[in-house]
PDBML (XML) file of the C-alpha atoms, coordinates in Angstrom:
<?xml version="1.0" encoding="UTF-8" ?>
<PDBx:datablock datablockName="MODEL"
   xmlns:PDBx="http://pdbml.pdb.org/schema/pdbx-v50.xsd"
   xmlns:xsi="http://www.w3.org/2001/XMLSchema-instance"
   xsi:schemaLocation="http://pdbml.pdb.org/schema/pdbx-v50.xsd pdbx-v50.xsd">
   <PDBx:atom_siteCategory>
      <PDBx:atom_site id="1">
         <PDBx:B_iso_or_equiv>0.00</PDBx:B_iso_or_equiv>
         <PDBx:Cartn_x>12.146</PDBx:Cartn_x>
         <PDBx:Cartn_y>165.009</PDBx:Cartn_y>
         <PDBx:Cartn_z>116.286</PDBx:Cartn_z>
         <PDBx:auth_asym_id>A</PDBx:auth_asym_id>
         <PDBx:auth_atom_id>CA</PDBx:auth_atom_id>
         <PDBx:auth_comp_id>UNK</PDBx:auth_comp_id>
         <PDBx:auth_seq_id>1</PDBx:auth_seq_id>
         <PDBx:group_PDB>ATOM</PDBx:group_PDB>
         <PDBx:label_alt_id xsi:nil="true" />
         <PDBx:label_asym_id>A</PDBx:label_asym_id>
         <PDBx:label_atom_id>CA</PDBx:label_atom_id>
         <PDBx:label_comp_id>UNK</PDBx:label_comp_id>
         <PDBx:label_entity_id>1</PDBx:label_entity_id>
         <PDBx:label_seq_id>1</PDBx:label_seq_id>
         <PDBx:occupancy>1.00</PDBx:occupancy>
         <PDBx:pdbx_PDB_model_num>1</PDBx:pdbx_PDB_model_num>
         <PDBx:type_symbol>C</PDBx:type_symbol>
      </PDBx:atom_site>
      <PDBx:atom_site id="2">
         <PDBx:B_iso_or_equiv>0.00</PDBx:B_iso_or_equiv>
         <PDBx:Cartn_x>15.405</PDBx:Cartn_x>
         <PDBx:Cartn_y>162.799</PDBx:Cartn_y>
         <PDBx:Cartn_z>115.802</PDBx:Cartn_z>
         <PDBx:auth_asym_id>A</PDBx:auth_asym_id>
         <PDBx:auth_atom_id>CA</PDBx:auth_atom_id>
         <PDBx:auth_comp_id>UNK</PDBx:auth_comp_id>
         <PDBx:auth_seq_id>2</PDBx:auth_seq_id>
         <PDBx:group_PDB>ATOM</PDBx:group_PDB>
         <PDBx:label_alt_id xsi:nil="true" />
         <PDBx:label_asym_id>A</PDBx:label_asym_id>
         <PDBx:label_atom_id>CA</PDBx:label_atom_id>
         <PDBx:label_comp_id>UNK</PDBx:label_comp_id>
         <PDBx:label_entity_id>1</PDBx:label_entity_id>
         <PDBx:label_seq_id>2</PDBx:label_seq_id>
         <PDBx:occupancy>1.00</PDBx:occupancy>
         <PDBx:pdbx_PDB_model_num>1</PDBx:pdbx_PDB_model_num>
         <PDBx:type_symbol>C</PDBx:type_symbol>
      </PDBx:atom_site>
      <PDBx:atom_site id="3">
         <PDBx:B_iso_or_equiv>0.00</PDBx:B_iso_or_equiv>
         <PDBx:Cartn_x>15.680</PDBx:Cartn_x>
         <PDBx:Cartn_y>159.099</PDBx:Cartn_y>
         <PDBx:Cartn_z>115.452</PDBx:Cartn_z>
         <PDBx:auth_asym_id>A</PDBx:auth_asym_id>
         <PDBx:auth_atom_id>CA</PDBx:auth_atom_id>
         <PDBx:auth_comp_id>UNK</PDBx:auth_comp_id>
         <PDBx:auth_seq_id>3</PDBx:auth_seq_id>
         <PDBx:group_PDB>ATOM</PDBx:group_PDB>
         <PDBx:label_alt_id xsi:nil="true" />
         <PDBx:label_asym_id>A</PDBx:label_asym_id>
         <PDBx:label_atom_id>CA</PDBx:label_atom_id>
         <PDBx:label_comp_id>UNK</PDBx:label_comp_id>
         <PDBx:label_entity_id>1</PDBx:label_entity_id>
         <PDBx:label_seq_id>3</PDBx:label_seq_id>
         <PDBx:occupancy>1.00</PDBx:occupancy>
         <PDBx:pdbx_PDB_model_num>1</PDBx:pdbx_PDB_model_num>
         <PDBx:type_symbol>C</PDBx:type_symbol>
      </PDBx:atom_site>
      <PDBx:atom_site id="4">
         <PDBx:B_iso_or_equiv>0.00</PDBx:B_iso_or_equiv>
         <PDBx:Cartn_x>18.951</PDBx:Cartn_x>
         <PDBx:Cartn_y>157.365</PDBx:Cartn_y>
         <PDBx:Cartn_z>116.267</PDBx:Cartn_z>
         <PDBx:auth_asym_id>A</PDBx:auth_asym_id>
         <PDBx:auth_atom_id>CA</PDBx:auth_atom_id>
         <PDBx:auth_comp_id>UNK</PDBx:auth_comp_id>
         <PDBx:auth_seq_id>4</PDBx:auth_seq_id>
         <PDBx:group_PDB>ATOM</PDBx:group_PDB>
         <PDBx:label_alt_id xsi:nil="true" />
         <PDBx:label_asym_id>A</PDBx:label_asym_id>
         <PDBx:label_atom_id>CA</PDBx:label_atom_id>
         <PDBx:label_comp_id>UNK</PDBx:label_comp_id>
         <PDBx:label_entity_id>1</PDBx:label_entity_id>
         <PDBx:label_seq_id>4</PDBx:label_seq_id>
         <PDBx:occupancy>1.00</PDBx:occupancy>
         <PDBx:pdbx_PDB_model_num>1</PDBx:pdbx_PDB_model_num>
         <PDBx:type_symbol>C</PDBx:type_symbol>
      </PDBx:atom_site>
      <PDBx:atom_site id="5">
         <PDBx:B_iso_or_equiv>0.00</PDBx:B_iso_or_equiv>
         <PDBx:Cartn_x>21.237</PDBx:Cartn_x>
         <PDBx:Cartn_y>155.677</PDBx:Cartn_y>
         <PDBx:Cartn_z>113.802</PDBx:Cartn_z>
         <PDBx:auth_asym_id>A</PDBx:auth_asym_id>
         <PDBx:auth_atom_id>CA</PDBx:auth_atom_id>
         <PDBx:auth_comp_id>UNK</PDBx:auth_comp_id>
         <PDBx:auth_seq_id>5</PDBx:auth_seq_id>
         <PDBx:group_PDB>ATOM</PDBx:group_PDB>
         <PDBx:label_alt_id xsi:nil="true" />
         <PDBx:label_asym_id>A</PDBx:label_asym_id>
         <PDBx:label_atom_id>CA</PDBx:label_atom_id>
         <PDBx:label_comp_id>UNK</PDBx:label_comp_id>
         <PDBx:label_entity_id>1</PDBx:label_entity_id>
         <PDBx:label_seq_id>5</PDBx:label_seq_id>
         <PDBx:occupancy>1.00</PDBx:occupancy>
         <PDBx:pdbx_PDB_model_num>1</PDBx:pdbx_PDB_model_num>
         <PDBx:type_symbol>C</PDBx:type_symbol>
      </PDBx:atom_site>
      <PDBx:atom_site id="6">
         <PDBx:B_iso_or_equiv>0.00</PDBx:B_iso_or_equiv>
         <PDBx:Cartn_x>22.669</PDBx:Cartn_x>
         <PDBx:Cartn_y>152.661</PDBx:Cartn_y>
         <PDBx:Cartn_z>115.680</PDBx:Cartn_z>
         <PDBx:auth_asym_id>A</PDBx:auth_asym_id>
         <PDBx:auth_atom_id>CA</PDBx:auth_atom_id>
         <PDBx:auth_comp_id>UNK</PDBx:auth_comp_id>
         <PDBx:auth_seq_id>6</PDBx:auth_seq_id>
         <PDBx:group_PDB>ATOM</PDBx:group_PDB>
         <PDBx:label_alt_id xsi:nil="true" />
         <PDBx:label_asym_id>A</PDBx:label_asym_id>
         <PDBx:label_atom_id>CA</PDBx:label_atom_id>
         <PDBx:label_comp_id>UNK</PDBx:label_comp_id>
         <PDBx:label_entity_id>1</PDBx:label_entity_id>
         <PDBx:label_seq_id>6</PDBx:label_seq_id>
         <PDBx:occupancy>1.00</PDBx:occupancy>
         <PDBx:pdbx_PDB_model_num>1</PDBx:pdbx_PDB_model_num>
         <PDBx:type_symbol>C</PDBx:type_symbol>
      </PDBx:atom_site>
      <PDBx:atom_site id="7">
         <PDBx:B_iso_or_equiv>0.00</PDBx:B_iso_or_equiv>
         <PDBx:Cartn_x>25.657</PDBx:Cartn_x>
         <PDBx:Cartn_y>150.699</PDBx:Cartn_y>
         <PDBx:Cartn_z>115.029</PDBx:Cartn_z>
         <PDBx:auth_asym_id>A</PDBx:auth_asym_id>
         <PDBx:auth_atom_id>CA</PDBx:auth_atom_id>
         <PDBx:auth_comp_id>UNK</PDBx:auth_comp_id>
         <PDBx:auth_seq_id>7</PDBx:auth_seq_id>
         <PDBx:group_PDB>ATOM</PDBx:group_PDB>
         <PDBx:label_alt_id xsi:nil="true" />
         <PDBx:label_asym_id>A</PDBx:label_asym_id>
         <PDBx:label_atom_id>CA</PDBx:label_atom_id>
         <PDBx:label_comp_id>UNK</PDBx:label_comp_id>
         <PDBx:label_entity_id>1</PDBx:label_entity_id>
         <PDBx:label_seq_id>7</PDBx:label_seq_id>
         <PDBx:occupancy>1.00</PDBx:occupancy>
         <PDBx:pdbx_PDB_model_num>1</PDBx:pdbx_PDB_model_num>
         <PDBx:type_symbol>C</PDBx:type_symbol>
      </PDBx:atom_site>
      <PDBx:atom_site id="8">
         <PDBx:B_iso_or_equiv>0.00</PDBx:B_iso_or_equiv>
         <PDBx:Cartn_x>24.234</PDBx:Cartn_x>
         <PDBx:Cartn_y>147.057</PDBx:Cartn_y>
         <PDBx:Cartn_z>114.883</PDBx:Cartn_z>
         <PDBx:auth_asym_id>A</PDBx:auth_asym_id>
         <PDBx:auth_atom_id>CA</PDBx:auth_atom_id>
         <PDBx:auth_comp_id>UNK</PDBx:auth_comp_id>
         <PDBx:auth_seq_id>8</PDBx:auth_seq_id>
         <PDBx:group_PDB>ATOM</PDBx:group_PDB>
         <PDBx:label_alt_id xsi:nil="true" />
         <PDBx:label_asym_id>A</PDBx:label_asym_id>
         <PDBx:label_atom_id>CA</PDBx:label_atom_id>
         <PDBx:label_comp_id>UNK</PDBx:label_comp_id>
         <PDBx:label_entity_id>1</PDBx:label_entity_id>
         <PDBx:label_seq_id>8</PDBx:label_seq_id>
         <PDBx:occupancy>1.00</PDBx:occupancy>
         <PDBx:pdbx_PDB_model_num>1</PDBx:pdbx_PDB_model_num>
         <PDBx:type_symbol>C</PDBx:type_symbol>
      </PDBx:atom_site>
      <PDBx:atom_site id="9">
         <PDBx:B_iso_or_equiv>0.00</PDBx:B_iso_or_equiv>
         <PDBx:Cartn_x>27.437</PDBx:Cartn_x>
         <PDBx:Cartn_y>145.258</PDBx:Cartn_y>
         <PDBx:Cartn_z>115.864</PDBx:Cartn_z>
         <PDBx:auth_asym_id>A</PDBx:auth_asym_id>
         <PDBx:auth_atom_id>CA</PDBx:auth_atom_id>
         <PDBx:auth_comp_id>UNK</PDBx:auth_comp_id>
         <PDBx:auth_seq_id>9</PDBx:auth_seq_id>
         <PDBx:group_PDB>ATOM</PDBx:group_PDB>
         <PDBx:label_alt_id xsi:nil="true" />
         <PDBx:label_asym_id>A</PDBx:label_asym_id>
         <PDBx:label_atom_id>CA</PDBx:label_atom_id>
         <PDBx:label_comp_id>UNK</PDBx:label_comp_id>
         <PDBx:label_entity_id>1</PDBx:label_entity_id>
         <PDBx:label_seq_id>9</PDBx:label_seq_id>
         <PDBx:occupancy>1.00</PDBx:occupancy>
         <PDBx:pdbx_PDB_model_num>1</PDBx:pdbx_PDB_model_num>
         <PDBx:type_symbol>C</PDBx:type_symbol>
      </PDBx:atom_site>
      <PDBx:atom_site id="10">
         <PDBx:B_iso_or_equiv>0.00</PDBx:B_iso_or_equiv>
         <PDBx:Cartn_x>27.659</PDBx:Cartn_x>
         <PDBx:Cartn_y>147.850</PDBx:Cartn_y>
         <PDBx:Cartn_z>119.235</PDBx:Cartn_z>
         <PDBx:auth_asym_id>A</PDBx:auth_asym_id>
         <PDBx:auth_atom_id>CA</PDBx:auth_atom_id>
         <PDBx:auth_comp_id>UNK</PDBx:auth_comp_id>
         <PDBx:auth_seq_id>10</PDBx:auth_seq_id>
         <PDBx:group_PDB>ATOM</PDBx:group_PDB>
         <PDBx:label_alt_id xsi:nil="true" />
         <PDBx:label_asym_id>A</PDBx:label_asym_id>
         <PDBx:label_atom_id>CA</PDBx:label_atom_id>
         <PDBx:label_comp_id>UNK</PDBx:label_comp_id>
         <PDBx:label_entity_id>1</PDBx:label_entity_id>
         <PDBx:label_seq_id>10</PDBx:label_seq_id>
         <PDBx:occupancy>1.00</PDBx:occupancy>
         <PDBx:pdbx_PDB_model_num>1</PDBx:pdbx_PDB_model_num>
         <PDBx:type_symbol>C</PDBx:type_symbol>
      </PDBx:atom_site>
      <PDBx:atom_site id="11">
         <PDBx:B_iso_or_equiv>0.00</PDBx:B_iso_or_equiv>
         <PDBx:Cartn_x>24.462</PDBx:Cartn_x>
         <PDBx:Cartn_y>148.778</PDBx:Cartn_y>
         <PDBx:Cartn_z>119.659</PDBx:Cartn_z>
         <PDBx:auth_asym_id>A</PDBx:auth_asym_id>
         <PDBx:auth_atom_id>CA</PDBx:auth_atom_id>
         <PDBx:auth_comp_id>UNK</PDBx:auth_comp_id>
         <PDBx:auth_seq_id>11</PDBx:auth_seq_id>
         <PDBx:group_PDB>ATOM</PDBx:group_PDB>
         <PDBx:label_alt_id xsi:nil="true" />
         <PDBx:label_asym_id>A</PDBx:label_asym_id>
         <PDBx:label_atom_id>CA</PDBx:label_atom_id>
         <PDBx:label_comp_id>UNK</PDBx:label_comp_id>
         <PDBx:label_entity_id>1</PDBx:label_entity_id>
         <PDBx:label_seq_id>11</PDBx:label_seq_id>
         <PDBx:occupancy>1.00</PDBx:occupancy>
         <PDBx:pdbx_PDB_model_num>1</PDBx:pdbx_PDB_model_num>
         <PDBx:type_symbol>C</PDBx:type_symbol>
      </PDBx:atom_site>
      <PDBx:atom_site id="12">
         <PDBx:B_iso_or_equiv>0.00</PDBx:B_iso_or_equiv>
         <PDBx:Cartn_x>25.573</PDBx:Cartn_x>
         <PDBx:Cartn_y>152.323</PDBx:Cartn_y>
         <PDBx:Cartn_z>120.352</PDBx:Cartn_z>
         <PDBx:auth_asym_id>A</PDBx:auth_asym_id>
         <PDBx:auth_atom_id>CA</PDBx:auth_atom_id>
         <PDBx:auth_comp_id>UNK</PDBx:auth_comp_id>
         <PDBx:auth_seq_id>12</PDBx:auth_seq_id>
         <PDBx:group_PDB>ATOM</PDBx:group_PDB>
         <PDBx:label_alt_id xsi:nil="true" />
         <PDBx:label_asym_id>A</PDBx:label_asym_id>
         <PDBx:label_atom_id>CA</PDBx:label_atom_id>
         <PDBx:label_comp_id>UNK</PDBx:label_comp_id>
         <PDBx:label_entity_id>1</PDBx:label_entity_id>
         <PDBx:label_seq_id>12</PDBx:label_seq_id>
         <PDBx:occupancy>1.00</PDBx:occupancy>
         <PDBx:pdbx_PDB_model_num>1</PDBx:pdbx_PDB_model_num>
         <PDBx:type_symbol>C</PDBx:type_symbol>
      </PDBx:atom_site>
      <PDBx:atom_site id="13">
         <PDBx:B_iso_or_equiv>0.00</PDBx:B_iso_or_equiv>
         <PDBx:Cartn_x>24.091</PDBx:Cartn_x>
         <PDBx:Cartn_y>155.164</PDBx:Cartn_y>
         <PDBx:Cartn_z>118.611</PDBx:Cartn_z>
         <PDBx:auth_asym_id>A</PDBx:auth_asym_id>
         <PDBx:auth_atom_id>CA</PDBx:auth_atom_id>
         <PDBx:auth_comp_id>UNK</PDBx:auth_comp_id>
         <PDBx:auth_seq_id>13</PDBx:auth_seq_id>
         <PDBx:group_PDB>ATOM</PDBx:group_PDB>
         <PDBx:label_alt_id xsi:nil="true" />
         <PDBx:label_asym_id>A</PDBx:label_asym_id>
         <PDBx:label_atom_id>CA</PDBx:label_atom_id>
         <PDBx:label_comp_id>UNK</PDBx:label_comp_id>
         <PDBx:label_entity_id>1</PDBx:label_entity_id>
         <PDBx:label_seq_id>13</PDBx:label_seq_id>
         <PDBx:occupancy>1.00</PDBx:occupancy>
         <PDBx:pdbx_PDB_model_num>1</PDBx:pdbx_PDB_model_num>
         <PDBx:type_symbol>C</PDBx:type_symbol>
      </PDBx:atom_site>
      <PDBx:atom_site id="14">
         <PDBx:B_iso_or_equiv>0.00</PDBx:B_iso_or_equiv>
         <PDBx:Cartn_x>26.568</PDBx:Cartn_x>
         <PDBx:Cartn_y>156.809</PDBx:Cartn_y>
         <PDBx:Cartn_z>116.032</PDBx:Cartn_z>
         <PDBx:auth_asym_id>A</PDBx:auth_asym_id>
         <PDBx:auth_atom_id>CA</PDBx:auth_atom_id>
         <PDBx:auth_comp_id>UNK</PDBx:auth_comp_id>
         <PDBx:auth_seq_id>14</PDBx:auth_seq_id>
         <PDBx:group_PDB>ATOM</PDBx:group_PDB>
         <PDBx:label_alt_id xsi:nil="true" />
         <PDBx:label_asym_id>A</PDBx:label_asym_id>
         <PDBx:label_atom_id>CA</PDBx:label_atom_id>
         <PDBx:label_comp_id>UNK</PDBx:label_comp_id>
         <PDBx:label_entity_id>1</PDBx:label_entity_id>
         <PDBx:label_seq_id>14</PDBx:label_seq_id>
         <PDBx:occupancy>1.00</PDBx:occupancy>
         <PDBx:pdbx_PDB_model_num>1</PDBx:pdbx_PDB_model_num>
         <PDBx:type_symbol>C</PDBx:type_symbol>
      </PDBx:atom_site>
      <PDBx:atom_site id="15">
         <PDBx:B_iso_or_equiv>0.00</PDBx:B_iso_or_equiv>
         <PDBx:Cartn_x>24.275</PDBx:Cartn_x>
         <PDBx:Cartn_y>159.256</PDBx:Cartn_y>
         <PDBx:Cartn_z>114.392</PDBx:Cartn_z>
         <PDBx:auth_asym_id>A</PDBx:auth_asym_id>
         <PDBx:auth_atom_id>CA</PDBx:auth_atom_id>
         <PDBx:auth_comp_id>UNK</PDBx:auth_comp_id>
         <PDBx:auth_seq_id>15</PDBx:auth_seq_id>
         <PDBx:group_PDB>ATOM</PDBx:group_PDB>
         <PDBx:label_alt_id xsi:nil="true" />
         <PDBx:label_asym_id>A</PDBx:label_asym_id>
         <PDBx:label_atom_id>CA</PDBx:label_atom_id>
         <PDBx:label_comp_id>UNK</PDBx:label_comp_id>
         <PDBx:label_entity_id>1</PDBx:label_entity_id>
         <PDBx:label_seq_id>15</PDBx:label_seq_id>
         <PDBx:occupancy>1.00</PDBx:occupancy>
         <PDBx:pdbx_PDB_model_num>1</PDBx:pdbx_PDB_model_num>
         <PDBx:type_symbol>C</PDBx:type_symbol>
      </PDBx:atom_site>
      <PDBx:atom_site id="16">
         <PDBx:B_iso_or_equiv>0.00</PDBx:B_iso_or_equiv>
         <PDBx:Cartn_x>21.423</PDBx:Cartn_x>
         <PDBx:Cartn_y>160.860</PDBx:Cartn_y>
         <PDBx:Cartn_z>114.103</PDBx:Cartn_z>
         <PDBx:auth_asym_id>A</PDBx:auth_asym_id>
         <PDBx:auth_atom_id>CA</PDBx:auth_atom_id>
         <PDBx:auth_comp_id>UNK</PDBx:auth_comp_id>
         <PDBx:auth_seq_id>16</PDBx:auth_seq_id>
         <PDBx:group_PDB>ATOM</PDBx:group_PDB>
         <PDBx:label_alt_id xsi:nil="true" />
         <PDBx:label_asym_id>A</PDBx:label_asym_id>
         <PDBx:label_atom_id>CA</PDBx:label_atom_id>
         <PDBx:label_comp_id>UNK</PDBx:label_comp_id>
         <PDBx:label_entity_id>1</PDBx:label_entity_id>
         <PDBx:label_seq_id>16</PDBx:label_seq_id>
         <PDBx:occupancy>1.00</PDBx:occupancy>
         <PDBx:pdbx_PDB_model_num>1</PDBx:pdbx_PDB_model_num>
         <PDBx:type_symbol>C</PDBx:type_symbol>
      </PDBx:atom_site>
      <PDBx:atom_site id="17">
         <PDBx:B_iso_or_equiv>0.00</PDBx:B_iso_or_equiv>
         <PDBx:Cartn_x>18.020</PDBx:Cartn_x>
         <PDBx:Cartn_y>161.697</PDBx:Cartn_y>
         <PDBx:Cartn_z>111.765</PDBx:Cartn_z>
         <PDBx:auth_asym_id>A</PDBx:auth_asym_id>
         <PDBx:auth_atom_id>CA</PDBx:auth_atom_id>
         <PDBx:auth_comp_id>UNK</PDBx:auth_comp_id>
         <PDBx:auth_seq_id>17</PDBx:auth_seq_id>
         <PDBx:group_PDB>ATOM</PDBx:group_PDB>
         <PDBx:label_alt_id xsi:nil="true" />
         <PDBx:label_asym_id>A</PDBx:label_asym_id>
         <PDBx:label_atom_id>CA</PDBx:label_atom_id>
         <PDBx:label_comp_id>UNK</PDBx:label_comp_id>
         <PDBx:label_entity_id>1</PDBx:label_entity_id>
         <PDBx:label_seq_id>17</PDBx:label_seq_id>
         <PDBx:occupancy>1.00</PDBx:occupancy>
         <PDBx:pdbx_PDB_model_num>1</PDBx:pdbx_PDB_model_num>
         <PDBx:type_symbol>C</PDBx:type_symbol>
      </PDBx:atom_site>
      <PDBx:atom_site id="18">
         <PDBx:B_iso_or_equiv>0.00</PDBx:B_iso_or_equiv>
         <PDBx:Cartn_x>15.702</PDBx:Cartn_x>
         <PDBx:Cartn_y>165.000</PDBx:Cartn_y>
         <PDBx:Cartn_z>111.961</PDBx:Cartn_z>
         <PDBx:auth_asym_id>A</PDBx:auth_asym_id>
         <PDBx:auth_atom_id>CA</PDBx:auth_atom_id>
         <PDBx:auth_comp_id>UNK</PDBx:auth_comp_id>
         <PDBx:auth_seq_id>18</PDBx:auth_seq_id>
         <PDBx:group_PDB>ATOM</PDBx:group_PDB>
         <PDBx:label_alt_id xsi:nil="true" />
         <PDBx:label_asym_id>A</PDBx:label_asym_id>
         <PDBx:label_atom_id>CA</PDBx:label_atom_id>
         <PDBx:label_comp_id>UNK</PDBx:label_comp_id>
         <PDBx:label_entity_id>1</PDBx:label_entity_id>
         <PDBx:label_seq_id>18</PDBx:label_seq_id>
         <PDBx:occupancy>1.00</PDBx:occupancy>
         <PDBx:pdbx_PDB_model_num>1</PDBx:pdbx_PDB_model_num>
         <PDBx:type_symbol>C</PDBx:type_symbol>
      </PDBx:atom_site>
      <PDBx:atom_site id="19">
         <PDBx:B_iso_or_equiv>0.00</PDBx:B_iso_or_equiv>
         <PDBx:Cartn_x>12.306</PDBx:Cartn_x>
         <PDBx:Cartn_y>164.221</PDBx:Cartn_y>
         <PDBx:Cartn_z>110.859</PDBx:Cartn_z>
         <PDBx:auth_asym_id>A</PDBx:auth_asym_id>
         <PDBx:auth_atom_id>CA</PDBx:auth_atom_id>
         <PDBx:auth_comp_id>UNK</PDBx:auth_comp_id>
         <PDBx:auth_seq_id>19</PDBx:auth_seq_id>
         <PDBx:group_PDB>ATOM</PDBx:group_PDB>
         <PDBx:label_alt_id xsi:nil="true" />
         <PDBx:label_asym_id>A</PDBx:label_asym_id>
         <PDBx:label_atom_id>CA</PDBx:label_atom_id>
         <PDBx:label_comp_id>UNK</PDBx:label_comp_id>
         <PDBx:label_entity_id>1</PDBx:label_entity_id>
         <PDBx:label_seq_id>19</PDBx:label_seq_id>
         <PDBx:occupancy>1.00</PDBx:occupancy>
         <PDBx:pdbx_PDB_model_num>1</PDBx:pdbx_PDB_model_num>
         <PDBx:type_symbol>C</PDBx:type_symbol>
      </PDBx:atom_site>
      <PDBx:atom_site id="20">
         <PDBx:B_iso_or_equiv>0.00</PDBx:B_iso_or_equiv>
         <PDBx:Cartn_x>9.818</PDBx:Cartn_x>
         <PDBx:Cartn_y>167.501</PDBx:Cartn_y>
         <PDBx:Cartn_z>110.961</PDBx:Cartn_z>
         <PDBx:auth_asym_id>A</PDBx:auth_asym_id>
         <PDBx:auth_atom_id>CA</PDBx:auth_atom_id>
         <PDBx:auth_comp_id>UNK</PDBx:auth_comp_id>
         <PDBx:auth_seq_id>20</PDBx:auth_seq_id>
         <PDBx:group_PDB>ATOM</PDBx:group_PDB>
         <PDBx:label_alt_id xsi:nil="true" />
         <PDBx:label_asym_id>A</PDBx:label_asym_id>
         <PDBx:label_atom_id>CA</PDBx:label_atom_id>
         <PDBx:label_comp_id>UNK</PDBx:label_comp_id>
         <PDBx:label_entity_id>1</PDBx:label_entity_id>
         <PDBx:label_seq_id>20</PDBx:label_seq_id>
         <PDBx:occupancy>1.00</PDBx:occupancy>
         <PDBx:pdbx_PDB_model_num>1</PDBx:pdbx_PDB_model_num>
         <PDBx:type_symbol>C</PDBx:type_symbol>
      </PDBx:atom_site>
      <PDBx:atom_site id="21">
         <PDBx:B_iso_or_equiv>0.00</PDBx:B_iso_or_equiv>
         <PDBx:Cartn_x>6.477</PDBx:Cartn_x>
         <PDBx:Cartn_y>167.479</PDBx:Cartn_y>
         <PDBx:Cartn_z>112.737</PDBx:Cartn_z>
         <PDBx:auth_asym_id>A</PDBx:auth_asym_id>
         <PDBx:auth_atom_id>CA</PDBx:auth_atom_id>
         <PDBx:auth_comp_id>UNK</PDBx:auth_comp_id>
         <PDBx:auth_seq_id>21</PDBx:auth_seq_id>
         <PDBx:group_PDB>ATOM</PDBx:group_PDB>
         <PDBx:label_alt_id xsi:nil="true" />
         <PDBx:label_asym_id>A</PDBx:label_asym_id>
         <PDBx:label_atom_id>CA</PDBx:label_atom_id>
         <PDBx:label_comp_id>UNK</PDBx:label_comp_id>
         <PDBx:label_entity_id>1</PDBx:label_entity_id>
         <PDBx:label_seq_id>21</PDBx:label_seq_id>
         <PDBx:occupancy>1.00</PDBx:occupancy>
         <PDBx:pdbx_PDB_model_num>1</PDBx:pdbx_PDB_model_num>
         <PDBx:type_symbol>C</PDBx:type_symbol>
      </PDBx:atom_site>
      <PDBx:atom_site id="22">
         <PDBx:B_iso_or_equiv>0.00</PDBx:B_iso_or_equiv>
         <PDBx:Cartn_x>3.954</PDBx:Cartn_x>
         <PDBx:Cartn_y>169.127</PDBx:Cartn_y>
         <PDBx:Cartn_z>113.448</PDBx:Cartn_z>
         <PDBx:auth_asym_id>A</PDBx:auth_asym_id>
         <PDBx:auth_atom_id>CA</PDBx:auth_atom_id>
         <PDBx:auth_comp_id>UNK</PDBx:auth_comp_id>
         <PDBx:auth_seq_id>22</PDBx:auth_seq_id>
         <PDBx:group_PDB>ATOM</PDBx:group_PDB>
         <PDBx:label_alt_id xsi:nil="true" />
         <PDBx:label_asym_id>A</PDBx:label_asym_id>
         <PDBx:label_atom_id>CA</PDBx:label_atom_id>
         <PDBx:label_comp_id>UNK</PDBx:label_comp_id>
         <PDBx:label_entity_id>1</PDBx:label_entity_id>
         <PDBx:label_seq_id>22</PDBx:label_seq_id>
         <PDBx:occupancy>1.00</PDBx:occupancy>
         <PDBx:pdbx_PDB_model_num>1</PDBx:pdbx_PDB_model_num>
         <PDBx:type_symbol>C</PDBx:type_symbol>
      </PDBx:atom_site>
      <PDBx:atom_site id="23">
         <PDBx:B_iso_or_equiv>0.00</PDBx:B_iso_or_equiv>
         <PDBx:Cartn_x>2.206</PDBx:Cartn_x>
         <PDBx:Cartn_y>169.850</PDBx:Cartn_y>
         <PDBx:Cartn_z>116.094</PDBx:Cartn_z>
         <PDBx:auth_asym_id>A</PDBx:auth_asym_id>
         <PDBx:auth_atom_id>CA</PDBx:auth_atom_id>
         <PDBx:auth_comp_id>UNK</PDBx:auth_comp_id>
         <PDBx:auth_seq_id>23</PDBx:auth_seq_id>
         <PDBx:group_PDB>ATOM</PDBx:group_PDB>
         <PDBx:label_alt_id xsi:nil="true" />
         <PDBx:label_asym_id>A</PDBx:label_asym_id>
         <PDBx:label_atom_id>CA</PDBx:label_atom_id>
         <PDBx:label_comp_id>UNK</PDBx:label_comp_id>
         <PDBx:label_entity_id>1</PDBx:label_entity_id>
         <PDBx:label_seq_id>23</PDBx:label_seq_id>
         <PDBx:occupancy>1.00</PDBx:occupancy>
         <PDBx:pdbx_PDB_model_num>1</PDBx:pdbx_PDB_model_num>
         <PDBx:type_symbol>C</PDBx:type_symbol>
      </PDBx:atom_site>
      <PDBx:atom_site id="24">
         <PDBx:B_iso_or_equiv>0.00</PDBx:B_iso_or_equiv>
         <PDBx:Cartn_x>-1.065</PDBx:Cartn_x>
         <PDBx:Cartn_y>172.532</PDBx:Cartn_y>
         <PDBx:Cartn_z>114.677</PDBx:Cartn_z>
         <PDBx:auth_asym_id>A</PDBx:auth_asym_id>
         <PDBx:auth_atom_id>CA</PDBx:auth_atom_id>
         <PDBx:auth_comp_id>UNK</PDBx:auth_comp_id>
         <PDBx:auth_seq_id>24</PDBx:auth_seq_id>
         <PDBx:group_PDB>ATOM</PDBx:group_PDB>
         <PDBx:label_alt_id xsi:nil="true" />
         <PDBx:label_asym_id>A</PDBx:label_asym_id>
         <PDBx:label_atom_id>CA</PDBx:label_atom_id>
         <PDBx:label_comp_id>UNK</PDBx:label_comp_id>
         <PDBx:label_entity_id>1</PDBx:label_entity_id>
         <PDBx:label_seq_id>24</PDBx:label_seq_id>
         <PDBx:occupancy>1.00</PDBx:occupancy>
         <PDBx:pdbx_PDB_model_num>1</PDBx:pdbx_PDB_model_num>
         <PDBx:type_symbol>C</PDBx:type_symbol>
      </PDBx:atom_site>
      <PDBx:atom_site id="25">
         <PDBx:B_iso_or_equiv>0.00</PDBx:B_iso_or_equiv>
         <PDBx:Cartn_x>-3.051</PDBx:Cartn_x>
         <PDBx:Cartn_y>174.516</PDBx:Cartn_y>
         <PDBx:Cartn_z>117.211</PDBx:Cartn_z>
         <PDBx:auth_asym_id>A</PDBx:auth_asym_id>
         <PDBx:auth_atom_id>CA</PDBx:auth_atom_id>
         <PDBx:auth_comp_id>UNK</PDBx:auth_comp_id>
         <PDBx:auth_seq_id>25</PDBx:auth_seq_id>
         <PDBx:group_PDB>ATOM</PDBx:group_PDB>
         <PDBx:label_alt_id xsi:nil="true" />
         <PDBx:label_asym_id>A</PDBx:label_asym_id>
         <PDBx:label_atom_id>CA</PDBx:label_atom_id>
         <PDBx:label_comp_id>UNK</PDBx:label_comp_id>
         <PDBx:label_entity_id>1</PDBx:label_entity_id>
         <PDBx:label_seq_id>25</PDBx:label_seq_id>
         <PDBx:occupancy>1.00</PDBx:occupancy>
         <PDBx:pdbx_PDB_model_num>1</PDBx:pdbx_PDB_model_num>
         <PDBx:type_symbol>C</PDBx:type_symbol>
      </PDBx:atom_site>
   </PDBx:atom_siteCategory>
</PDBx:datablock>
């Protein structure tokens, strides 16, 4: 999954974090 990094002045997103999940059967 990603999250977005956002510029707090522009409120546009400038980058980007992965964070792993899971999903188990």
């Amino acid at each position: 999954y990603y999250q977005p990094l956002v510029d707090l002045d522009t409120k546009k997103i400038v980058g980007l974090e992965a964070l792993i999940r899971w999903i188990h059967p």
